[in-house]
Every structure is written in structure tokens, then in C-alpha cells.
Protein backbone atom coordinates (compact mmCIF):
# COMPACT_ATOMS: atom_id res chain seq x y z
CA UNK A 1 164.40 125.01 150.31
CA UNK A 2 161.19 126.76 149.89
CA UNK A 3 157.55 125.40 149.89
CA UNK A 4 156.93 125.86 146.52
CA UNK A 5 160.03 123.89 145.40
CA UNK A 6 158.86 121.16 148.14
CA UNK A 7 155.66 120.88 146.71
CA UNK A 8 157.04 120.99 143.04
CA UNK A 9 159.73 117.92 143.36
CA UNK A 10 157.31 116.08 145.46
CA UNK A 11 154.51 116.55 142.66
CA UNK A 12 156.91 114.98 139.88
CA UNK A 13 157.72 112.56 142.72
CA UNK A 14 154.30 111.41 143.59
CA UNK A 15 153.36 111.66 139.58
CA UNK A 16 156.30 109.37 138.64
CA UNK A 17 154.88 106.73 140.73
CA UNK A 18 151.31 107.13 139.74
CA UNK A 19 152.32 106.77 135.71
CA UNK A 20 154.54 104.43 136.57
CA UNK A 21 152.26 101.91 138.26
CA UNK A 22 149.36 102.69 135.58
CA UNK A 23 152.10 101.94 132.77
CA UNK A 24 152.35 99.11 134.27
CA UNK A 25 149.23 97.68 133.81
CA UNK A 26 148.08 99.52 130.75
CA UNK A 27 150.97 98.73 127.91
CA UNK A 28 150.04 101.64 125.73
CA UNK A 29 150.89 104.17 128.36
CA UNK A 30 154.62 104.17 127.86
CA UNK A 31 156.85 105.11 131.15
CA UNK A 32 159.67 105.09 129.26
CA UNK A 33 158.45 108.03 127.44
CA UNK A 34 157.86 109.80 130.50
CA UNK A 35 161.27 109.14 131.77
CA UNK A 36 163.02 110.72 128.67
CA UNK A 37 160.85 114.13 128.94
CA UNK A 38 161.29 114.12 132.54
CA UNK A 39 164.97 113.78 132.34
CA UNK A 40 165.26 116.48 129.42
CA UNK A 41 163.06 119.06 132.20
CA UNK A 42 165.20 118.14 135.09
CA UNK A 43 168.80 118.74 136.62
CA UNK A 44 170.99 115.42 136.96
CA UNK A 45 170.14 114.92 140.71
CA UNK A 46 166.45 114.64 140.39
CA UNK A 47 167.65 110.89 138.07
CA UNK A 48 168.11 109.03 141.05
CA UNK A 49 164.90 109.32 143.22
CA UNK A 50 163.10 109.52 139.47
CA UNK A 51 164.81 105.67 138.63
CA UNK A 52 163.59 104.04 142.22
CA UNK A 53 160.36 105.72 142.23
CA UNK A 54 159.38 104.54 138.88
CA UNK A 55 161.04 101.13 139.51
CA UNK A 56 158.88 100.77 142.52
CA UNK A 57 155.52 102.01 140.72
CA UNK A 58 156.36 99.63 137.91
CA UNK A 59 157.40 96.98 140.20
CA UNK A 60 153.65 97.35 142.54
CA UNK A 61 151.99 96.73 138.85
CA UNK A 62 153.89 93.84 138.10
CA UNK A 63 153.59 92.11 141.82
CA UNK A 64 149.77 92.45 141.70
CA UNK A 65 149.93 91.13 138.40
CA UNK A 66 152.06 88.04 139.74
CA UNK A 67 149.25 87.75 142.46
CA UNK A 68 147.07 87.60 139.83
CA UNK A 69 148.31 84.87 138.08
CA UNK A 70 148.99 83.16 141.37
CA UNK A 71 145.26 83.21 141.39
CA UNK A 72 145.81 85.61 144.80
CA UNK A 73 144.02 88.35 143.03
CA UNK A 74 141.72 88.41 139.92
CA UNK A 75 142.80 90.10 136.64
CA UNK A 76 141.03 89.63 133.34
CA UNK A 77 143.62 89.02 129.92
CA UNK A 78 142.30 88.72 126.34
CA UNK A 79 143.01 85.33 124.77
CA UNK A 80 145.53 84.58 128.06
CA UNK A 81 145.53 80.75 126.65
CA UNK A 82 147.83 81.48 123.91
CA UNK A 83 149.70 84.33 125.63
CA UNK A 84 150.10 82.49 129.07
CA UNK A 85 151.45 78.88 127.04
CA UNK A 86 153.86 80.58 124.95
CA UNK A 87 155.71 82.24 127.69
CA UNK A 88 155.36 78.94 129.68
CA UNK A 89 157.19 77.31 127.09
CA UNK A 90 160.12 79.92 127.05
CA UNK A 91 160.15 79.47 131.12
CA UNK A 92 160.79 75.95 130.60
CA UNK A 93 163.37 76.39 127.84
CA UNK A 94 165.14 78.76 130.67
CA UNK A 95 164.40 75.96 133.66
CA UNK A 96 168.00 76.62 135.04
CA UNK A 97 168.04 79.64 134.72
CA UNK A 98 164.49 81.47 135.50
CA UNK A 99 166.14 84.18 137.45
CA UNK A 100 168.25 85.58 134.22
CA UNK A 101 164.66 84.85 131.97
CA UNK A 102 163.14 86.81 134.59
CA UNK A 103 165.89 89.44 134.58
CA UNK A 104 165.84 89.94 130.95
CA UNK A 105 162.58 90.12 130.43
CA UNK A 106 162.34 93.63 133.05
CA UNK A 107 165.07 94.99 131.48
CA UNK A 108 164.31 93.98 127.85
CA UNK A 109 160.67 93.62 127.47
CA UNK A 110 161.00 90.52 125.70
CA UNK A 111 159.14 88.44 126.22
CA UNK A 112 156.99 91.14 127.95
CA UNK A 113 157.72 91.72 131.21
CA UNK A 114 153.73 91.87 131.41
CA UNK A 115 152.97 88.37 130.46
CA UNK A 116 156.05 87.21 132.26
CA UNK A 117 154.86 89.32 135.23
CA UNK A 118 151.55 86.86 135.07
CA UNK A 119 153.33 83.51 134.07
CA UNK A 120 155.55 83.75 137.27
CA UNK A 121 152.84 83.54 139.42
CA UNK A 122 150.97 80.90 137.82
CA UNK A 123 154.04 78.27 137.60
CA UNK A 124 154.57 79.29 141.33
CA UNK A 125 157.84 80.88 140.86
CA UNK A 126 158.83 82.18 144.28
CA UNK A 127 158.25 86.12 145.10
CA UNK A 128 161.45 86.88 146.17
CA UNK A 129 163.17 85.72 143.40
CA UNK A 130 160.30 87.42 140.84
CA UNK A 131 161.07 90.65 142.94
CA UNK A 132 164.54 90.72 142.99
CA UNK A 133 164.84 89.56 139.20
CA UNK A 134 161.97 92.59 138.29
CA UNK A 135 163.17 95.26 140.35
CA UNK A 136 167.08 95.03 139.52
CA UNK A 137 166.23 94.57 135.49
CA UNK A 138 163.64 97.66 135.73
CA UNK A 139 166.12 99.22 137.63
CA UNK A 140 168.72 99.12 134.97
CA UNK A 141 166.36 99.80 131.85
CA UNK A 142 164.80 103.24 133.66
CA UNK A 143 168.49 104.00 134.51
CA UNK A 144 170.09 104.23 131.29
CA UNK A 145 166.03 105.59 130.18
CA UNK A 146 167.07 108.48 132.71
CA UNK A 147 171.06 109.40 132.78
CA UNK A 148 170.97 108.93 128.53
CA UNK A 149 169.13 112.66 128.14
CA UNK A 150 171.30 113.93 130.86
CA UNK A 151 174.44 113.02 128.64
CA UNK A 152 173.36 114.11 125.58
CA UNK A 153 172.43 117.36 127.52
CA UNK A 154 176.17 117.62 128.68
CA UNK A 155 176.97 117.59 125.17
CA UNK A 156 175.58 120.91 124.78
CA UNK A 157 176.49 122.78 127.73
């Protein structure tokens, strides 16, 4: 392997973290996006180490954002009253169950995985469970965000 092609696939490496973790705090810059045009520009092999690296930038977002709302590290939300008591109230509707809210809400985005990012700090819900809950439902949704251009690209070739 060359220098050039090094520095090229460590570039889109270092560059899918970096949108990643800003997508993660700024909703209107959509990773998701980013994921399909990278996967249209890339071979099949790069989708791996392009899933866990913006899993990871997505997931350093959301754990500062859970420090935040563990009151670990300050963050500033517009009206976060009404935002931070209605996903309280679908936390306690999923008491039993937080780990699957929390699951479905990285992989869905609904409620948003932003808010709930937040909310799980405040009610104390434990970090490893928040992590392991957020990474595996990112996971997933940048997955199928990734490997679904490369097989509608095998359709055509």
C-alpha cells in the first residue's frame, strides 16, 4: 500500500469521526447523509471501519451529552423544560425496560436519541447500560445506512 492511499483512507477515516461527533451535537448536520455518499464513493471493505468509526464519533457526542445532563458537564438546550419532561415521561412508561427505550431510540431516532442522550443522565441511568444500549442501536442504524448503497450497487455490476 502506498502513502498516498494511506493518507487517503485515513483522511475519510479521521473525517468520518469528526462529522460524526459534530452530527452529533448539531441535529441539522445529518451523518446519515454522509454515510450514504460515502458508501456510494467507496468499495465494500471500507463499510466496516466506516460503521465503528462513525458509531464511536456519534457515540463521544452522545456520552458528553449524558454528562451533561448528569450535570458532569454544562450544555445549554432551548426550552429543555418541555423537551427534558416529555422524554421523562416516556422513560417511565418504559421503567422495565429502559435498556430496549434506550436501544430504540439510537437506532430509531425516536424519541431523539439527542434528548434521550440528555434524559439518561439526568434520571441517573447507569453509563454502561446508556453505552451499551447507544452504541449497539447506532451500530445497527449506520450499518444498514452503509451496506444498503453497496447492494443496490451490486445490482448494477
Amino acid at each position: 500500500m502506498n502513502f498516498g492511499h494511506l493518507l487517503t483512507h485515513y483522511g475519510l477515516y479521521l473525517s468520518t469521526y469528526i462529522i460524526a461527533v459534530i452530527s452529533g451535537f448539531v441535529p441539522v448536520v445529518n451523518i446519515e447523509v454522509y454515510l450514504v455518499w460515502v458508501a456510494a464513493l467507496t468499495p465494500r471493505s471500507q463499510g466496516l471501519p466506516i460503521t465503528l468509526l462513525a458509531t464511536l464519533g456519534q457515540m463521544t457526542a452522545k456520552t458528553l451529552m449524558y454528562l451533561g445532563g448528569a450535570g458532569i458537564v454544562k450544555i445549554t438546550l432551548r426550552k429543555p423544560e418541555e423537551k427534558m419532561a416529555a422524554v421523562q415521561k416516556k422513560f417511565e412508561r418504559w421503567k422495565n425496560r429502559t435498556s430496549l427505550f434506550l436501544f430504540l431510540s439510537a437506532f430509531l431516532g425516536v424519541p431523539p436519541f439527542y434528548l434521550v442522550s440528555i434524559a439518561s443522565g439526568a434520571l441517573k441511568i447507569k453509563l454502561p447500560r446508556f453505552l451499551a444500549a447507544g452504541v449497539s442501536g447506532r451500530f445497527l442504524r449506520f450499518a444498514l445506512t452503509v451496506f444498503f448503497p453497496h447492494l443496490i450497487k451490486s445490482f448494477f455490476h
